[in-house]
PDB file of N, CA and C in Angstrom:
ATOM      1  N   UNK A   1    -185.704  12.889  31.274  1.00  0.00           N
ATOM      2  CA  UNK A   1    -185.756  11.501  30.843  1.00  0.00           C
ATOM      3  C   UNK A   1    -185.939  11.442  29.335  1.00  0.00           C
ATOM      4  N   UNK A   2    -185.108  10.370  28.857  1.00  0.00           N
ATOM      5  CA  UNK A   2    -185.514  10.085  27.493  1.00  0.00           C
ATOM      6  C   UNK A   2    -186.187   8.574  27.246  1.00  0.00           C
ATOM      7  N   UNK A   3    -187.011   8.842  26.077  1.00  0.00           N
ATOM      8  CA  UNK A   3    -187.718   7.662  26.052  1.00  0.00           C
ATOM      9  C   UNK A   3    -186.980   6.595  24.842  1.00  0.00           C
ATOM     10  N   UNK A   4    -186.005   5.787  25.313  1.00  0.00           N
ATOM     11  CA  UNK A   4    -184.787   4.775  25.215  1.00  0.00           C
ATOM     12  C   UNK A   4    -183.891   4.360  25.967  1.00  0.00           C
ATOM     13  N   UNK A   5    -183.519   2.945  25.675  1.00  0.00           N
ATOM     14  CA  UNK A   5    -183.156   2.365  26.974  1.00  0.00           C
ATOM     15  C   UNK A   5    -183.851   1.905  28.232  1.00  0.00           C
ATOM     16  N   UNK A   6    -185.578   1.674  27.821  1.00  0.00           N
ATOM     17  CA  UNK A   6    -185.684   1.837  29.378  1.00  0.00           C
ATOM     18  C   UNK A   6    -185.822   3.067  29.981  1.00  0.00           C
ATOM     19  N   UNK A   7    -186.057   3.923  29.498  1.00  0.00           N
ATOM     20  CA  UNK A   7    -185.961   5.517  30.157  1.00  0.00           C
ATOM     21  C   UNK A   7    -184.635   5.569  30.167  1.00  0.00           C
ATOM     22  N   UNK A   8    -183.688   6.731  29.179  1.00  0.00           N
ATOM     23  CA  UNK A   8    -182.612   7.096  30.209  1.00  0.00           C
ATOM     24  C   UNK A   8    -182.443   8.720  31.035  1.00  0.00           C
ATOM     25  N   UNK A   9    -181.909   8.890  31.803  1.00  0.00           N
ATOM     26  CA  UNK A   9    -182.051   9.888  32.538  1.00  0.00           C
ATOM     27  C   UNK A   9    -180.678  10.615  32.154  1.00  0.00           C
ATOM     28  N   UNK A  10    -180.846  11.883  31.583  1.00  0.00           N
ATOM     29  CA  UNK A  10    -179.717  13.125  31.364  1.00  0.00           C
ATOM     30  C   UNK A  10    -179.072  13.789  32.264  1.00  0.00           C
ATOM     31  N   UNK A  11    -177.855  13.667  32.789  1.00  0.00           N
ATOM     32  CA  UNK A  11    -177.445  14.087  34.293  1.00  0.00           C
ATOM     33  C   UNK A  11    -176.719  15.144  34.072  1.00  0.00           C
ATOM     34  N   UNK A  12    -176.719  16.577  34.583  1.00  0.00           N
ATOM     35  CA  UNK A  12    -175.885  17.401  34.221  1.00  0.00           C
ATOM     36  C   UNK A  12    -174.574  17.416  35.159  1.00  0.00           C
ATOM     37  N   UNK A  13    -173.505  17.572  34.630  1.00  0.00           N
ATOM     38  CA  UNK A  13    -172.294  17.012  35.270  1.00  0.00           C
ATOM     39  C   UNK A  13    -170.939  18.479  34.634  1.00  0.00           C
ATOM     40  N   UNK A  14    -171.520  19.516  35.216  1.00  0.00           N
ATOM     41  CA  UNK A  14    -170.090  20.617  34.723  1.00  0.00           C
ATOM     42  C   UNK A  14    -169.202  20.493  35.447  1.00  0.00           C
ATOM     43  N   UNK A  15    -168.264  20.896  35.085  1.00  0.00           N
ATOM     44  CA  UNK A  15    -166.997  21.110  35.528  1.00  0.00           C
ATOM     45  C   UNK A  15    -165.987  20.966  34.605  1.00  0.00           C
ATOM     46  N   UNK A  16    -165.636  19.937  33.996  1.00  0.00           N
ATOM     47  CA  UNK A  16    -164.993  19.506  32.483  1.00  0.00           C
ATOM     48  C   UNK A  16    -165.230  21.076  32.008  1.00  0.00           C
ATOM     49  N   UNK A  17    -166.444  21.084  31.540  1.00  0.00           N
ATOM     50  CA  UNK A  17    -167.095  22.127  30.556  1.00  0.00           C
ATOM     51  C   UNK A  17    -168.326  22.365  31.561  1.00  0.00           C
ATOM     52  N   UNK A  18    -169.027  23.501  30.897  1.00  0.00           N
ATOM     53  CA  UNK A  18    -170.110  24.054  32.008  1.00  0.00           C
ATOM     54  C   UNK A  18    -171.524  22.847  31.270  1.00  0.00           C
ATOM     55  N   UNK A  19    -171.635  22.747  30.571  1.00  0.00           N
ATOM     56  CA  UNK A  19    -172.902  22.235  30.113  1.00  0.00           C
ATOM     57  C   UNK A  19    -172.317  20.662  29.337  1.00  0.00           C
ATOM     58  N   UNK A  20    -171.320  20.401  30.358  1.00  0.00           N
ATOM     59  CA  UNK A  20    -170.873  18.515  30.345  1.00  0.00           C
ATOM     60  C   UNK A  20    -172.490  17.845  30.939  1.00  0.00           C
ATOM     61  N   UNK A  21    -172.429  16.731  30.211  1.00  0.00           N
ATOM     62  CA  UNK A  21    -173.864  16.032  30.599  1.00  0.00           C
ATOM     63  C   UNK A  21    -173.225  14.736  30.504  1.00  0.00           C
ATOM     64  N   UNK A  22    -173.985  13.789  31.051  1.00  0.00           N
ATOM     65  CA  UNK A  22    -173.746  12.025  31.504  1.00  0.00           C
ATOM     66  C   UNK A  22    -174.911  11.945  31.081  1.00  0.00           C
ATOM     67  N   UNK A  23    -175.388  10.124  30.621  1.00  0.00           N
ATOM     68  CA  UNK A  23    -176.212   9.355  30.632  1.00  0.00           C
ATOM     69  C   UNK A  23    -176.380   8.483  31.473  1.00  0.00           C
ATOM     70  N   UNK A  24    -177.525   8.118  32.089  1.00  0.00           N
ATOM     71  CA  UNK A  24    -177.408   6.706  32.921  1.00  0.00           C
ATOM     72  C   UNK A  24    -178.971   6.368  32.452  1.00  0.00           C
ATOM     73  N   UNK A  25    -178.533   5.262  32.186  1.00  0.00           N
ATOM     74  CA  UNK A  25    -180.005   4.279  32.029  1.00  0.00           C
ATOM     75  C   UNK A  25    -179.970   3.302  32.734  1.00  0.00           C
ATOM     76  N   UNK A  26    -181.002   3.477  33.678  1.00  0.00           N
ATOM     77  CA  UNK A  26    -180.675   2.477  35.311  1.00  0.00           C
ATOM     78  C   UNK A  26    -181.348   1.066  35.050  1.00  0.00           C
ATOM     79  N   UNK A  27    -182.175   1.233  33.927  1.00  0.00           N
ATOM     80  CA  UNK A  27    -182.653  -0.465  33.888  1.00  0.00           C
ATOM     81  C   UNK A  27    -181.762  -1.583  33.658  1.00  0.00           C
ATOM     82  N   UNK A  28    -181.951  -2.705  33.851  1.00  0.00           N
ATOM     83  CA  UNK A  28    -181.140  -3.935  33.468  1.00  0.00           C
ATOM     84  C   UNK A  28    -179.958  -3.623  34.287  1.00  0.00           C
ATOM     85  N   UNK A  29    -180.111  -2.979  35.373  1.00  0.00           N
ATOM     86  CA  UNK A  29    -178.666  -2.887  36.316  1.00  0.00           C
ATOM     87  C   UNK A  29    -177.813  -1.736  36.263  1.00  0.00           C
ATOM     88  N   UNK A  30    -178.519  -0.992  35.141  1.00  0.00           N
ATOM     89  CA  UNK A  30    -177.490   0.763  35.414  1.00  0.00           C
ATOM     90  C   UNK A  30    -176.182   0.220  34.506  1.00  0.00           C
ATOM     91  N   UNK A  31    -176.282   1.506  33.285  1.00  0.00           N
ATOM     92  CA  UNK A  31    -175.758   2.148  32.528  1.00  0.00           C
ATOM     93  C   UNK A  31    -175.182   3.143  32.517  1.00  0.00           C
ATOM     94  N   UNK A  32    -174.454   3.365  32.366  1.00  0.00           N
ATOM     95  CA  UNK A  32    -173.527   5.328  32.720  1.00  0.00           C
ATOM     96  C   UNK A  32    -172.313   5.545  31.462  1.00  0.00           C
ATOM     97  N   UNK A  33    -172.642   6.534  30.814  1.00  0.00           N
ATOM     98  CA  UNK A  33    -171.872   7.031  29.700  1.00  0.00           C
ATOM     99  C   UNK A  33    -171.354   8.239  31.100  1.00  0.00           C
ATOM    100  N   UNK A  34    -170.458   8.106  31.216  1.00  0.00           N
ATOM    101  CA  UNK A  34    -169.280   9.294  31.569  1.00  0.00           C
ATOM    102  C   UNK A  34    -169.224  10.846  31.463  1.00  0.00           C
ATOM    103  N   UNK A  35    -168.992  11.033  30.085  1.00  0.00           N
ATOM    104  CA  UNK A  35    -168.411  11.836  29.181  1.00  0.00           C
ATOM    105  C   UNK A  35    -166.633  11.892  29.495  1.00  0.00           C
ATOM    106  N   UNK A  36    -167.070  13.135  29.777  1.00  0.00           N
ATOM    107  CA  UNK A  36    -165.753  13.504  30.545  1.00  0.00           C
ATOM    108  C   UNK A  36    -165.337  13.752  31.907  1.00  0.00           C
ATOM    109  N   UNK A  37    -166.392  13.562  32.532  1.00  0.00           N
ATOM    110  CA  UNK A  37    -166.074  13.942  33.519  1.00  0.00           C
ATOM    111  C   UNK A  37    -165.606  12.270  34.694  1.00  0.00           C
ATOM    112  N   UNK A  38    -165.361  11.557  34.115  1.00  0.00           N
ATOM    113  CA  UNK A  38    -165.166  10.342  34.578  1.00  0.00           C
ATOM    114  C   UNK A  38    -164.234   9.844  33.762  1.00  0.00           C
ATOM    115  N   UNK A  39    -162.742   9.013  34.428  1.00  0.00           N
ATOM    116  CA  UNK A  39    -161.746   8.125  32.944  1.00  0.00           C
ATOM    117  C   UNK A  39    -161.514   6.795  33.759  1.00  0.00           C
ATOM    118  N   UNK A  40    -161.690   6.103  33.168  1.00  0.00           N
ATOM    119  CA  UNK A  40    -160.722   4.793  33.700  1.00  0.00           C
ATOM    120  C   UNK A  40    -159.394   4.250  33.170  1.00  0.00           C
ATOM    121  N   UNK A  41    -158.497   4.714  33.234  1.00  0.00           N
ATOM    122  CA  UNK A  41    -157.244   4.801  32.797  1.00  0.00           C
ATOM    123  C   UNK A  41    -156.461   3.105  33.808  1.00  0.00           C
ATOM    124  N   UNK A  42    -156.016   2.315  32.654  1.00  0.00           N
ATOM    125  CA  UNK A  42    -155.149   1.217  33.099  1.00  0.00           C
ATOM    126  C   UNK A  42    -155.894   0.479  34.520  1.00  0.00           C
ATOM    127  N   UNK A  43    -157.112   0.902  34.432  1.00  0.00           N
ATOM    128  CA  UNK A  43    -157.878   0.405  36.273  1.00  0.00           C
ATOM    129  C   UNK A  43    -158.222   1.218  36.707  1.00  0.00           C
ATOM    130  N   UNK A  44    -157.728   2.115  36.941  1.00  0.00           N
ATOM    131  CA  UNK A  44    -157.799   3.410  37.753  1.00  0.00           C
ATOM    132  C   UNK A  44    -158.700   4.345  37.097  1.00  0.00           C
ATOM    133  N   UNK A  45    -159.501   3.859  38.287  1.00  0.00           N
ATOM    134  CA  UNK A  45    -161.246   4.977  37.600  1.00  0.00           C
ATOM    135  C   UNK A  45    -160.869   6.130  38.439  1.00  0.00           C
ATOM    136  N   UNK A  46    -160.909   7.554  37.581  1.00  0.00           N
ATOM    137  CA  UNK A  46    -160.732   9.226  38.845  1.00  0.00           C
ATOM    138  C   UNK A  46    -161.591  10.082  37.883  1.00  0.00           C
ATOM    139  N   UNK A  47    -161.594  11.245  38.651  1.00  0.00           N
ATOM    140  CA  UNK A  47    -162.369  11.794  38.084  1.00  0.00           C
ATOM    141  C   UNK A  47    -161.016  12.392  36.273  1.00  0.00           C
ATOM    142  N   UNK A  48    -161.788  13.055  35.292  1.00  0.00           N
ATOM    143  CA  UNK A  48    -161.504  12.688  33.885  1.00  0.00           C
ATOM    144  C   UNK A  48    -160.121  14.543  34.255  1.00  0.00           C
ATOM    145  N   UNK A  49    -159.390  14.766  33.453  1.00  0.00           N
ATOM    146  CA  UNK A  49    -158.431  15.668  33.631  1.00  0.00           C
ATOM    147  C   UNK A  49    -158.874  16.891  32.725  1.00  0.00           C
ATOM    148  N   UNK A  50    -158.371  17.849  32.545  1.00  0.00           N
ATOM    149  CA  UNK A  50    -158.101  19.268  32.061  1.00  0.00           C
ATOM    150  C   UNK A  50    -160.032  19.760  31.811  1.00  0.00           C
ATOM    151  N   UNK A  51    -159.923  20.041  33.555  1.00  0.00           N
ATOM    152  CA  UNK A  51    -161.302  20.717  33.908  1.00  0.00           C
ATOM    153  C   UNK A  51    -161.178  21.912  33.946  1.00  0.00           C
ATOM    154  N   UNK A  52    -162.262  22.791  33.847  1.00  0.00           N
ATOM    155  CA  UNK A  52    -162.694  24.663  33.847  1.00  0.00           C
ATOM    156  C   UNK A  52    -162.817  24.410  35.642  1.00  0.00           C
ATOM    157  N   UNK A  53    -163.485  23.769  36.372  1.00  0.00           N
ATOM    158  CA  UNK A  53    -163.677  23.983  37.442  1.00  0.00           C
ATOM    159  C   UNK A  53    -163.799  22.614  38.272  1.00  0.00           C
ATOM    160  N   UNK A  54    -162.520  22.949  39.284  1.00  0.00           N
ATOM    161  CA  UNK A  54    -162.328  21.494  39.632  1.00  0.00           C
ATOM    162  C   UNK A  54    -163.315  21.005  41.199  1.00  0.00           C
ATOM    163  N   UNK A  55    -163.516  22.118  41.451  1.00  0.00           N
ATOM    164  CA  UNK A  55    -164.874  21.995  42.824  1.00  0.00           C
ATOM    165  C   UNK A  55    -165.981  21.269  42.373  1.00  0.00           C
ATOM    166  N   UNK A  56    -166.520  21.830  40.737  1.00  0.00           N
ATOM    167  CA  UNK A  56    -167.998  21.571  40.731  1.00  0.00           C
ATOM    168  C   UNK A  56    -167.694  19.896  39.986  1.00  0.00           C
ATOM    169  N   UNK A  57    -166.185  19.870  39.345  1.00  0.00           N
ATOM    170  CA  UNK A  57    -166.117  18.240  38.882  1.00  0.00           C
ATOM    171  C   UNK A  57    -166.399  17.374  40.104  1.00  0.00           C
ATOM    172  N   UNK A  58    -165.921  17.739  40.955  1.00  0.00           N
ATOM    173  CA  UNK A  58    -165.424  16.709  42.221  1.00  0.00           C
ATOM    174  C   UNK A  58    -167.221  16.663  42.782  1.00  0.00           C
ATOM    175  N   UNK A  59    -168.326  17.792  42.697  1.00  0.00           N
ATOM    176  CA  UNK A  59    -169.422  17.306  43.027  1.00  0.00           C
ATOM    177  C   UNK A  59    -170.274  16.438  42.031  1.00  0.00           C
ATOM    178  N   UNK A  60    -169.648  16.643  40.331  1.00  0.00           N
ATOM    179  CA  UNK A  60    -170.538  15.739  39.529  1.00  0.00           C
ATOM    180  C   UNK A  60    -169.817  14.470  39.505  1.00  0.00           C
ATOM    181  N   UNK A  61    -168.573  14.220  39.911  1.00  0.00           N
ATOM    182  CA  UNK A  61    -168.275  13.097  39.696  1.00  0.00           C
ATOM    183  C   UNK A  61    -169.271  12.070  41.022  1.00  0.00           C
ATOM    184  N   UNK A  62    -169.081  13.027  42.200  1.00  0.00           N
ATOM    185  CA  UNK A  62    -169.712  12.427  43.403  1.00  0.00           C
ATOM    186  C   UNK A  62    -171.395  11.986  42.443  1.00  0.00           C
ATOM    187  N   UNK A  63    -171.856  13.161  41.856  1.00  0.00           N
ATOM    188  CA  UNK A  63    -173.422  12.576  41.388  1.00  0.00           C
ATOM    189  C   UNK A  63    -173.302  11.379  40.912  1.00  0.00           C
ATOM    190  N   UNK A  64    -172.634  11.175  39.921  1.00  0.00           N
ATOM    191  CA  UNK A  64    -172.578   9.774  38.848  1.00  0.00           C
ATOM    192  C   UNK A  64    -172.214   8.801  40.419  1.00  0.00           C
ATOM    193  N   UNK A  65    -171.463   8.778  41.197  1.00  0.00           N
ATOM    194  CA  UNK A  65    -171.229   7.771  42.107  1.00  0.00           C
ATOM    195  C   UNK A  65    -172.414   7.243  42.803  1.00  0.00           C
ATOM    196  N   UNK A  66    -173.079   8.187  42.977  1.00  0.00           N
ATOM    197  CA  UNK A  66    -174.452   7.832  43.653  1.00  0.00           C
ATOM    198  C   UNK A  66    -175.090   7.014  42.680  1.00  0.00           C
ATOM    199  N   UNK A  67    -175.004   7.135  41.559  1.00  0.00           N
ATOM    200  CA  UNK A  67    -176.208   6.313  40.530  1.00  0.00           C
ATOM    201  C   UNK A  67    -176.033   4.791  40.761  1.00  0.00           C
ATOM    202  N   UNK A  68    -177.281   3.868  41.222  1.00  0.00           N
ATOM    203  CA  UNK A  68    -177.030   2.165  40.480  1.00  0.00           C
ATOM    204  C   UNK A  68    -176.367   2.440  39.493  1.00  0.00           C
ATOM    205  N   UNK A  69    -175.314   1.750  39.339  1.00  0.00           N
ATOM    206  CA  UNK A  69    -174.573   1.214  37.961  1.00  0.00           C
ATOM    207  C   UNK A  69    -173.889   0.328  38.002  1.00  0.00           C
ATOM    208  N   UNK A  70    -173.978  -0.824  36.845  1.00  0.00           N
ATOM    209  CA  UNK A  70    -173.702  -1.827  36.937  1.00  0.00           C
ATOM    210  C   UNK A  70    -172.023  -1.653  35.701  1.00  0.00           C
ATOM    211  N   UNK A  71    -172.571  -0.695  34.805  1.00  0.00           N
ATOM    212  CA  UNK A  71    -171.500  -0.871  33.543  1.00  0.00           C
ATOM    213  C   UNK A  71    -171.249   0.855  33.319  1.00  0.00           C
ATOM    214  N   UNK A  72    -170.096   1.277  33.125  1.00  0.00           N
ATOM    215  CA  UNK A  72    -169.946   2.502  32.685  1.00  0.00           C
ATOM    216  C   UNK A  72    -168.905   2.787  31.634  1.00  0.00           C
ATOM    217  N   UNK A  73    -169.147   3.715  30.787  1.00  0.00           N
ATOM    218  CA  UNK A  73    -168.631   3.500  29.966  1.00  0.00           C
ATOM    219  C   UNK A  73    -167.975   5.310  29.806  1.00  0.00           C
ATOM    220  N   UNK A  74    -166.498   5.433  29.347  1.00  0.00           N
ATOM    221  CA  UNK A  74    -166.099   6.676  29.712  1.00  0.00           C
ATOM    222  C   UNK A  74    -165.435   7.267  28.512  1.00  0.00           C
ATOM    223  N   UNK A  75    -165.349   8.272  28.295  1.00  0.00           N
ATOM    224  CA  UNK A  75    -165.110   9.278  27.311  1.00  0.00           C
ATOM    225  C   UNK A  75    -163.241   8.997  26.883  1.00  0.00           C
ATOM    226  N   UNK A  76    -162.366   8.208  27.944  1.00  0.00           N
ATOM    227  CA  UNK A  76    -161.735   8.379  28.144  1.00  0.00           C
ATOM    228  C   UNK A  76    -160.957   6.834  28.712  1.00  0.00           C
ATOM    229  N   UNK A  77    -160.626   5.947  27.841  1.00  0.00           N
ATOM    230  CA  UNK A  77    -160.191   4.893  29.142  1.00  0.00           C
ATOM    231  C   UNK A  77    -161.312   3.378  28.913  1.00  0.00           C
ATOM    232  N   UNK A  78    -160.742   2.379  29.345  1.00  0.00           N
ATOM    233  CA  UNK A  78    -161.765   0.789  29.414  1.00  0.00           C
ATOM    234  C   UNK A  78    -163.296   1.654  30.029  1.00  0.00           C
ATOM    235  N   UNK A  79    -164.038   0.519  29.357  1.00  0.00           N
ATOM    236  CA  UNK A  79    -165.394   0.742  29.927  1.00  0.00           C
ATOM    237  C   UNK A  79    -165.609  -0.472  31.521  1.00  0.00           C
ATOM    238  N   UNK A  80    -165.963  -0.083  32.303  1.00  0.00           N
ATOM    239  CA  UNK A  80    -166.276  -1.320  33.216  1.00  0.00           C
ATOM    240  C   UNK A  80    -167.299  -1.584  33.044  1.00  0.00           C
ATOM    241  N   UNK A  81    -167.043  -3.104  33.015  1.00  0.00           N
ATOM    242  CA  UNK A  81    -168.380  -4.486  32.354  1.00  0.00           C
ATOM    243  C   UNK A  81    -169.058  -4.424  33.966  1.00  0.00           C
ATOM    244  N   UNK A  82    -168.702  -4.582  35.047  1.00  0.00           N
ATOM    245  CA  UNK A  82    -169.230  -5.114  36.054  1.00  0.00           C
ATOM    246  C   UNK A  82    -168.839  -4.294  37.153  1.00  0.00           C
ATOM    247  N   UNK A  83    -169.741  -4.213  38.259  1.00  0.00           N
ATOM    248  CA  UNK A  83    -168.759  -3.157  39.616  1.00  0.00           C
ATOM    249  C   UNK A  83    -169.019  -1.772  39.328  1.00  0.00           C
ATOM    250  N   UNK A  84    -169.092  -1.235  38.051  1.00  0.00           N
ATOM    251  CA  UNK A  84    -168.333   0.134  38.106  1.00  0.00           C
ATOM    252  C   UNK A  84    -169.021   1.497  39.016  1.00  0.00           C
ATOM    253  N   UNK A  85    -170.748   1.471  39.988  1.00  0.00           N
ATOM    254  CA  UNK A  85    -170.989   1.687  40.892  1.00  0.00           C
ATOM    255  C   UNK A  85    -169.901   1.699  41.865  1.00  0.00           C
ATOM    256  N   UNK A  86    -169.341   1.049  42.461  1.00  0.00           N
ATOM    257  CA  UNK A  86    -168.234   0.498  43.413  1.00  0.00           C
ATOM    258  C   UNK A  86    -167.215   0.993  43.026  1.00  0.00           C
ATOM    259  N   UNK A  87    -166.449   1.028  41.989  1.00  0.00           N
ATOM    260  CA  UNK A  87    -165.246   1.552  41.261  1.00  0.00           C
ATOM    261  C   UNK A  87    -165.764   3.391  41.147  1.00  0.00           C
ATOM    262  N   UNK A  88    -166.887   3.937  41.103  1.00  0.00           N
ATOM    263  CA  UNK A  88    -166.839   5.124  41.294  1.00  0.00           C
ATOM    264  C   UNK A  88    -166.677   5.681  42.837  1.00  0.00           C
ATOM    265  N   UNK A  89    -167.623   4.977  43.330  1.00  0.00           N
ATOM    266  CA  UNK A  89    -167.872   5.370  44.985  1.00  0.00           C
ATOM    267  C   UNK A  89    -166.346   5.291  45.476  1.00  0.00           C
ATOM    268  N   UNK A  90    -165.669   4.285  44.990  1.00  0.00           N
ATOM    269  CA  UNK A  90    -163.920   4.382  45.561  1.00  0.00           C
ATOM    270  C   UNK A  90    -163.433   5.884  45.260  1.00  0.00           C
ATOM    271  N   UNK A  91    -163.225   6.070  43.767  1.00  0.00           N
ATOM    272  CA  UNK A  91    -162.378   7.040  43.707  1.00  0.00           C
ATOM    273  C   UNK A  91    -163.436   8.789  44.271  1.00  0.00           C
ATOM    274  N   UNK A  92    -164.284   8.219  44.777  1.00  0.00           N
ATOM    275  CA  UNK A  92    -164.852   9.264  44.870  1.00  0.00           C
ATOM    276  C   UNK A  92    -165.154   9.761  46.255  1.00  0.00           C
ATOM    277  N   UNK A  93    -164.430   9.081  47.247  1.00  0.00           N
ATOM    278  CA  UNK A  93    -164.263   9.286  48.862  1.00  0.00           C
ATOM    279  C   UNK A  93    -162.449   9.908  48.433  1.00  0.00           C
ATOM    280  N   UNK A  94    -162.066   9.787  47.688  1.00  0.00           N
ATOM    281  CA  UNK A  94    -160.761  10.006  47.559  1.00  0.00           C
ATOM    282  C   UNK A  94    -160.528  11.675  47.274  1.00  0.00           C
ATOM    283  N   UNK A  95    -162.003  12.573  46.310  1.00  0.00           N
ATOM    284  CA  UNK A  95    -161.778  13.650  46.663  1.00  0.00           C
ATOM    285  C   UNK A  95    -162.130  14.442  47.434  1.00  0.00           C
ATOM    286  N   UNK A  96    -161.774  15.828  47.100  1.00  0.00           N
ATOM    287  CA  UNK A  96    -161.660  16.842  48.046  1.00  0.00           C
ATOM    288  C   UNK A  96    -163.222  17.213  48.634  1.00  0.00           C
ATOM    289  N   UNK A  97    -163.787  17.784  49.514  1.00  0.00           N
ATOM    290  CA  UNK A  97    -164.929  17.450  49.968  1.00  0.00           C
ATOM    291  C   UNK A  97    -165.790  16.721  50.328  1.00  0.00           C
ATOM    292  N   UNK A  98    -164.646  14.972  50.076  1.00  0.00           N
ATOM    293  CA  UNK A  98    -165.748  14.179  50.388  1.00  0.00           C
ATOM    294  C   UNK A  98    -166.003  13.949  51.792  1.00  0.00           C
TER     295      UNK A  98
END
């Protein structure tokens, strides 16, 4: 945890890269910086492209899905203002292991 935002919480998220990390600061309705491992391209939220390891993406993308979030914002692509909890959990029954 960091002390800003409300606490935000440092999520480790490899696969992109081995030591890829996310932000989520869950107060005021959940916050989520991405990085890379998340894009929202034209609507279409998936997990983010040209990964080292596409097993362990498909389990950090699943982490960030689990988080309250109200707004996320991605390394890659529109940020979603509203929903974007919901807009992850979609594309994220869509991969492999789910």
């Amino acid at each position: 945890m960091l002390d800003f935002g409300g606490g935000a919480r440092v999520v480790a998220v490899p696969g992109h890269t081995d030591g890829s990390l996310a932000l989520h600061l869950p107060a005021g309705g959940g916050v989520l910086f991405t990085g890379d491992t998340a894009a929202n391209v034209a609507g279409d939220t998936m997990p983010g492209v040209f990964n080292l390891d596409r097993a362990r993406l498909s389990a950090s993308f699943r982490r960030l899905a689990a988080l309250e979030t109200e707004t996320a914002c991605f390394g890659h692509g529109d940020p979603i203002l509203r929903g974007a909890g919901a807009a992850l959990r979609r594309a994220a029954a869509g991969l492999p292991g789910a």
